[in-house]
Protein backbone atom coordinates (compact mmCIF):
# COMPACT_ATOMS: atom_id res chain seq x y z
CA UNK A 1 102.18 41.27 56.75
CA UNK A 2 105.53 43.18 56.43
CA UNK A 3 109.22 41.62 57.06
CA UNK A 4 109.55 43.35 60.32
CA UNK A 5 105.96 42.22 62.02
CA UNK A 6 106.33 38.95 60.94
CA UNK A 7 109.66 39.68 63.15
CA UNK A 8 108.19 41.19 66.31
CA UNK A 9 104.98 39.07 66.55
CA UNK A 10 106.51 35.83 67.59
CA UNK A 11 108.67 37.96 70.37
CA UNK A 12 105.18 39.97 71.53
CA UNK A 13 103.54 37.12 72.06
CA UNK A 14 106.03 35.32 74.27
CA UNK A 15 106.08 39.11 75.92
CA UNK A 16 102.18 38.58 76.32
CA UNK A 17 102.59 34.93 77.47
CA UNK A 18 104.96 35.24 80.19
CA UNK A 19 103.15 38.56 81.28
CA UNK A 20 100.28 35.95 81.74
CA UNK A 21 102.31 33.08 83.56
CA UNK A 22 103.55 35.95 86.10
CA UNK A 23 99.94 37.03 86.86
CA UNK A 24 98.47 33.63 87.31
CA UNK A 25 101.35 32.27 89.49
CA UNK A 26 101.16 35.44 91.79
CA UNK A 27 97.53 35.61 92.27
CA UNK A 28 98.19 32.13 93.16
CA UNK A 29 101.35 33.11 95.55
CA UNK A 30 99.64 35.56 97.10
CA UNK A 31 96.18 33.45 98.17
CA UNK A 32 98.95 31.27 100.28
CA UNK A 33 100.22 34.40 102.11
CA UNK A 34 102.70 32.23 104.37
CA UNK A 35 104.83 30.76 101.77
CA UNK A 36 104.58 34.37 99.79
CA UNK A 37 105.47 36.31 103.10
CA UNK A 38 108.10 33.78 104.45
CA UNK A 39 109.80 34.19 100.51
CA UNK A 40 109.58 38.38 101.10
CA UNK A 41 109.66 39.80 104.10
CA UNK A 42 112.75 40.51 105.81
CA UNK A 43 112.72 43.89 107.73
CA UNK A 44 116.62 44.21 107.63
CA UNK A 45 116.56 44.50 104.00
CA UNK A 46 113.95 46.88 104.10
CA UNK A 47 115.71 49.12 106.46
CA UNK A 48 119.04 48.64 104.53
CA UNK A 49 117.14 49.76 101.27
CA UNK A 50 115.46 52.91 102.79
CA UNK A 51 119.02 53.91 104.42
CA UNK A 52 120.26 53.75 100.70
CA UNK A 53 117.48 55.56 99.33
CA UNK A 54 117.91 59.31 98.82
CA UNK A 55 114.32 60.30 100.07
CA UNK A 56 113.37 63.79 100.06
CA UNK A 57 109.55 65.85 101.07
CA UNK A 58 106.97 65.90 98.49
CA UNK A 59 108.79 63.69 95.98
CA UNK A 60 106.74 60.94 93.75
CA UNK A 61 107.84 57.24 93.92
CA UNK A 62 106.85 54.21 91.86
CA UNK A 63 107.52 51.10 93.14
CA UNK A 64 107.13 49.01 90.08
CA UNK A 65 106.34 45.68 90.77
CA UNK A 66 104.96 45.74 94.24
CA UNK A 67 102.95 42.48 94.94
CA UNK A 68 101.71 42.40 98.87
CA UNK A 69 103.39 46.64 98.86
CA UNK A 70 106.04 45.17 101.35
CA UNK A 71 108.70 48.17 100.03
CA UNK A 72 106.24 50.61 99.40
CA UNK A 73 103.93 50.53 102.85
CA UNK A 74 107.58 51.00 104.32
CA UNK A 75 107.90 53.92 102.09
CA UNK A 76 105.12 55.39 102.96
CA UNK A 77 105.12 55.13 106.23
CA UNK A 78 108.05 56.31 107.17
CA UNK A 79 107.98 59.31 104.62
CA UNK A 80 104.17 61.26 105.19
CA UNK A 81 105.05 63.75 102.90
CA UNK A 82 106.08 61.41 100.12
CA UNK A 83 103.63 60.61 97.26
CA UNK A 84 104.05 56.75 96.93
CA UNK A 85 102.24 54.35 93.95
CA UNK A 86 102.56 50.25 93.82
CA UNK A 87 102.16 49.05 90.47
CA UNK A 88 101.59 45.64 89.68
CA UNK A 89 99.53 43.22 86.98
CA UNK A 90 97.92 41.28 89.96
CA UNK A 91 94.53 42.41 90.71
CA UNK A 92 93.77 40.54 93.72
CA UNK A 93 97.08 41.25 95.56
CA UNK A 94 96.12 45.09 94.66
CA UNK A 95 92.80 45.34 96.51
CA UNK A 96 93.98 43.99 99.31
CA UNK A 97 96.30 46.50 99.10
CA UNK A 98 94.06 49.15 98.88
CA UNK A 99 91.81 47.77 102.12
CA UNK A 100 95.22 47.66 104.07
CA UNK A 101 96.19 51.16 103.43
CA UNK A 102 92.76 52.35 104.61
CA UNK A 103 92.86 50.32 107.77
CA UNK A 104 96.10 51.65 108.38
CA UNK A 105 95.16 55.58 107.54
CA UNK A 106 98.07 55.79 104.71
CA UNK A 107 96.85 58.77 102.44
CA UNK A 108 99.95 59.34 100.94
CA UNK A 109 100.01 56.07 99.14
CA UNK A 110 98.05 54.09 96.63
CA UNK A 111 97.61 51.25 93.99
CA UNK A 112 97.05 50.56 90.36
CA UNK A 113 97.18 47.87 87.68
CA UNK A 114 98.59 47.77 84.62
CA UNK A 115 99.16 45.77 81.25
CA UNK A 116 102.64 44.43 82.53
CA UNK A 117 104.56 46.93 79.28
CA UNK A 118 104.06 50.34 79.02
CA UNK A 119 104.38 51.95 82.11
CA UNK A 120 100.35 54.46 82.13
CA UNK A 121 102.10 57.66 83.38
CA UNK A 122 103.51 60.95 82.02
CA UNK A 123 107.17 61.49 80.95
CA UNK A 124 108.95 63.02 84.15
CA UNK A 125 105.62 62.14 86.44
CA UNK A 126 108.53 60.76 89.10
CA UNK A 127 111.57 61.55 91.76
CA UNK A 128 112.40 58.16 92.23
CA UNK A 129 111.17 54.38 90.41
CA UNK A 130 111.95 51.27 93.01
CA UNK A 131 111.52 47.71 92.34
CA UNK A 132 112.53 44.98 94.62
CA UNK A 133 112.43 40.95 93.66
CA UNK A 134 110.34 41.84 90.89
CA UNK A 135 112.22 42.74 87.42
CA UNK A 136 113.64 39.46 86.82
CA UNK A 137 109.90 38.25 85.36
CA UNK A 138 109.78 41.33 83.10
CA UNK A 139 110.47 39.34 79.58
CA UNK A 140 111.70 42.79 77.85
CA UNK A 141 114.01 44.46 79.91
CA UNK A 142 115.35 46.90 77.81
CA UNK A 143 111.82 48.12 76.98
CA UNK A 144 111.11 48.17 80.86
CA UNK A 145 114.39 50.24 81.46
CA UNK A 146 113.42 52.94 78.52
CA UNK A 147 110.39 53.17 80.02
CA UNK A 148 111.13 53.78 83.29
CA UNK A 149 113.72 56.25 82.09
CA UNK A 150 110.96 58.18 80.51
CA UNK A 151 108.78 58.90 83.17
CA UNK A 152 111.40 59.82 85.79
CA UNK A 153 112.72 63.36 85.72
CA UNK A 154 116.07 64.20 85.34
CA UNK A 155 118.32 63.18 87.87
CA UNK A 156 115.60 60.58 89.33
CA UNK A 157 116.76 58.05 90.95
CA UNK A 158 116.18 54.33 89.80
CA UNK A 159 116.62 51.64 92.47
CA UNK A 160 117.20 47.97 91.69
CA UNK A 161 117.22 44.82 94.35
CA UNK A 162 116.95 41.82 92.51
CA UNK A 163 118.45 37.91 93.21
CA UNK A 164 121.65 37.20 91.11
CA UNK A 165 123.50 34.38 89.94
CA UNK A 166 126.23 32.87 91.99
CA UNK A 167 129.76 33.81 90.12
CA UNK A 168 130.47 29.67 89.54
CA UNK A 169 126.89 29.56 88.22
CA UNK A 170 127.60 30.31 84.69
CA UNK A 171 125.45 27.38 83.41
CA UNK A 172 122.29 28.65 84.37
CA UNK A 173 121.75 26.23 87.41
CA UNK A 174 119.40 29.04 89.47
CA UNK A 175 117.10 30.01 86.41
CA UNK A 176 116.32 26.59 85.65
CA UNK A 177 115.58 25.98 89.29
CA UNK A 178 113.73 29.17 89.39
CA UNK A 179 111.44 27.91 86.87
CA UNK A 180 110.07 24.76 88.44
CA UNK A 181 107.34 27.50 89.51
CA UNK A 182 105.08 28.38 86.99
CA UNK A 183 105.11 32.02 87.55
CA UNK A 184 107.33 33.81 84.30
CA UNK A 185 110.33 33.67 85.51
CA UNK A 186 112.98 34.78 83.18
CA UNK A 187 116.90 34.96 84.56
CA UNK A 188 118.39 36.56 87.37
CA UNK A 189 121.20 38.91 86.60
CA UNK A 190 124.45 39.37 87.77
CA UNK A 191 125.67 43.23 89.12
CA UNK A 192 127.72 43.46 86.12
CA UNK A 193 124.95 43.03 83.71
CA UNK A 194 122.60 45.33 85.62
CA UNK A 195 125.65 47.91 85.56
CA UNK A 196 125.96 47.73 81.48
CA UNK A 197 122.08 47.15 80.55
CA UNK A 198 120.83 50.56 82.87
CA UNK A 199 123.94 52.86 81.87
CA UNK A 200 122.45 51.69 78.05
CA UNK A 201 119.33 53.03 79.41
CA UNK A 202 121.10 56.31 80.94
CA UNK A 203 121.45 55.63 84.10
CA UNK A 204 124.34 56.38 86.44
CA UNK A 205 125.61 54.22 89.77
CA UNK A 206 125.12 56.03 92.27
CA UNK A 207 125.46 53.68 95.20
CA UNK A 208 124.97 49.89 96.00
CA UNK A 209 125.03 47.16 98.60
CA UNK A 210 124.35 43.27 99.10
CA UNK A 211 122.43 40.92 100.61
CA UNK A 212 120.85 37.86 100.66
CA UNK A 213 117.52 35.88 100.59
CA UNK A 214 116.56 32.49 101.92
CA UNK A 215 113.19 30.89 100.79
CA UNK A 216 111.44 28.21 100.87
CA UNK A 217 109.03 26.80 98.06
CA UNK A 218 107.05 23.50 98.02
CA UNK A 219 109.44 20.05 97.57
CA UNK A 220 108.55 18.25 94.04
CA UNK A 221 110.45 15.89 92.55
CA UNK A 222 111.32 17.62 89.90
CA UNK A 223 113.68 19.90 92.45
CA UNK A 224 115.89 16.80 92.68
CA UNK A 225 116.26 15.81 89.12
CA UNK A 226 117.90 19.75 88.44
CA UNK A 227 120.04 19.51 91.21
CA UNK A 228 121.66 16.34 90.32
CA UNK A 229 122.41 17.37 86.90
CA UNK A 230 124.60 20.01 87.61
CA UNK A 231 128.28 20.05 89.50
CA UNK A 232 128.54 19.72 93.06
CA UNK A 233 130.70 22.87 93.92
CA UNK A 234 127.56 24.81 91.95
CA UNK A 235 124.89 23.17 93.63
CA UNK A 236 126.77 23.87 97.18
CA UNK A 237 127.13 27.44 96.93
CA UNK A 238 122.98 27.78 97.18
CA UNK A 239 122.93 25.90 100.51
CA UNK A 240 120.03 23.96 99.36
CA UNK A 241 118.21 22.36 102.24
CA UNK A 242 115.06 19.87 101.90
CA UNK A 243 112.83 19.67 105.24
CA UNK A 244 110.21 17.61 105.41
CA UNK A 245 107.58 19.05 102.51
CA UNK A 246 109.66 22.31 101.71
CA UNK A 247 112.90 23.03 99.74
CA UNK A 248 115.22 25.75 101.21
CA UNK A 249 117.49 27.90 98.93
CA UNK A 250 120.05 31.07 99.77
CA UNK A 251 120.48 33.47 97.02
CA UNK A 252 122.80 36.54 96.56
CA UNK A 253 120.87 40.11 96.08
CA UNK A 254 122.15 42.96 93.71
CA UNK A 255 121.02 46.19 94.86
CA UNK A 256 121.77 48.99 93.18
CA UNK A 257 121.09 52.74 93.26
CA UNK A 258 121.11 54.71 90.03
CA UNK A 259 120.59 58.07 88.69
CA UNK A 260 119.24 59.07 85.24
CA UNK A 261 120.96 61.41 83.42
CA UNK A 262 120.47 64.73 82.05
C-alpha cells in the first residue's frame, strides 16, 4: 500500500463509521416519531425559511438530508411547479416518505437513498440544495460542500440551517452533550465558520437569519455528569431543564442563504 492510502484509509473508515452511527440512530429516531417530531417540527421556522428562500417555477431542489421531509413536503407544497427531491441514508424514514406523498397527491416531489458521500446526480442537475438540522453529522464537510457545489448550476442557491455553538461555549460543552446519543454526531458550527468553510467552497452570502430550537431527548445519567463538568455561566446559557424522564435544551440556529459562484 502507498504513503498516501495508508493516509486516507484510517480517515474513510471513520467517514464510513459515523455514516453508519447516523443511520442506525435515525432509523431508531424516527420509529419513536414523538420524540423525533417534538425535536423538528416547528412551523415558524419553516415559514421563516421559505420567506428567505428565493423560489422560482420549474426550478429543481435537493433537500439533502431530509429525514421525516419536514422542509421539503413544505416545499413542495407550497411551490406545484417546483421539482423537489429528499435525500437521505435512512431507508425506513424514506418509504414512509414515499406512502405520505401519495396519500397526499404531491407529484412534484420525491425520495431517494444514498451512500451518505457522493452526492448520485449530474453536475448542474439543481436551482437550489437545502439542508436543515442535518449537516452537522456529515463527518467530511468539505467533501459535502464540493459536492454540493458541483451539482448546482451557477448561481444556485445553497441554504444552510443548522444548531450552533453558544459564543461562551468555546470548550465544546454542546458537542459533547450532543453525543450522549448514539447517532454520528460531529460538531455544531458557529456562523463564522459556516461563512469561511462555504466561501472555500465558492459560495457567496446572500442572506441570513436566526433562530432557535428547544428539544427534548430521554434523561440518563450520563446528561448530569457533562453538565457538571463544565462552568456554570456555559451551562446557563442552554437553559437546560430536566422534567420528570426528559432533558430539555435551547440551542441557537445559523441559517444562512448562499449563492455559488460563476
Amino acid at each position: 500500500m502507498e504513503e498516501d492510502e495508508k493516509e486516507l484509509t484510517p480517515s474513510w473508515k471513520r467517514c464510513e463509521e459515523s455514516i453508519a452511527a447516523s443511520k442506525q440512530g435515525f432509523e431508531a429516531a424516527f420509529s419513536e416519531k414523538s420524540f423525533y417530531n417534538r425535536q423538528t417540527r416547528d412551523n415558524s421556522h419553516i415559514e421563516a425559511i421559505l420567506k428567505i428562500l428565493p423560489v422560482k417555477s420549474d426550478m429543481r431542489i435537493l433537500d439533502l438530508g431530509t429525514g421525516s421531509g419536514y422542509l421539503a413536503f413544505a416545499l413542495a407544497t407550497k411551490y406545484p411547479d417546483v421539482t423537489v427531491i429528499g435525500l437521505d441514508i435512512v431507508e425506513n424514514a424514506l418509504e414512509q416518505n414515499k406512502l405520505s406523498a401519495r396519500r397526499n397527491r404531491l407529484g412534484n416531489i420525491s425520495f431517494l437513498s444514498y451512500n451518505g458521500t457522493s452526492l448520485p446526480f449530474e453536475n448542474g442537475s439543481f436551482d437550489m440544495v437545502v439542508s436543515r438540522y442535518a449537516l452537522h453529522h456529515f463527518p467530511d464537510i468539505s467533501m459535502t460542500l464540493s459536492e454540493v457545489n458541483r451539482i448546482l448550476a451557477c448561481n444556485g442557491c445553497f441554504f444552510v440551517s443548522d444548531p450552533t455553538p453558544n459564543p461562551d461555549d468555546m470548550n465544546g460543552f454542546i458537542d459533547e452533550y450532543m453525543k450522549v446519543k448514539p447517532d454520528g454526531h460531529i460538531r455544531f458550527r458557529s456562523f463564522s465558520e459556516w461563512s469561511t468553510i462555504c466561501e472555500n467552497s465558492g459560495f457567496q452570502i446572500a442572506g441570513s437569519f436566526k433562530s432557535f430550537i428547544r428539544f427534548p431527548r430521554k434523561y440518563e445519567e450520563i446528561y448530569a455528569s457533562i453538565i457538571n463538568r463544565y462552568p456554570k455561566e456555559i451551562v446557563s446559557g442552554y437553559d437546560i431543564k430536566i422534567r420528570e424522564d426528559e432533558i430539555f435544551i435551547t440551542e441557537q440556529v445559523t441559517n444562512i442563504l448562499f449563492r455559488k459562484g460563476i
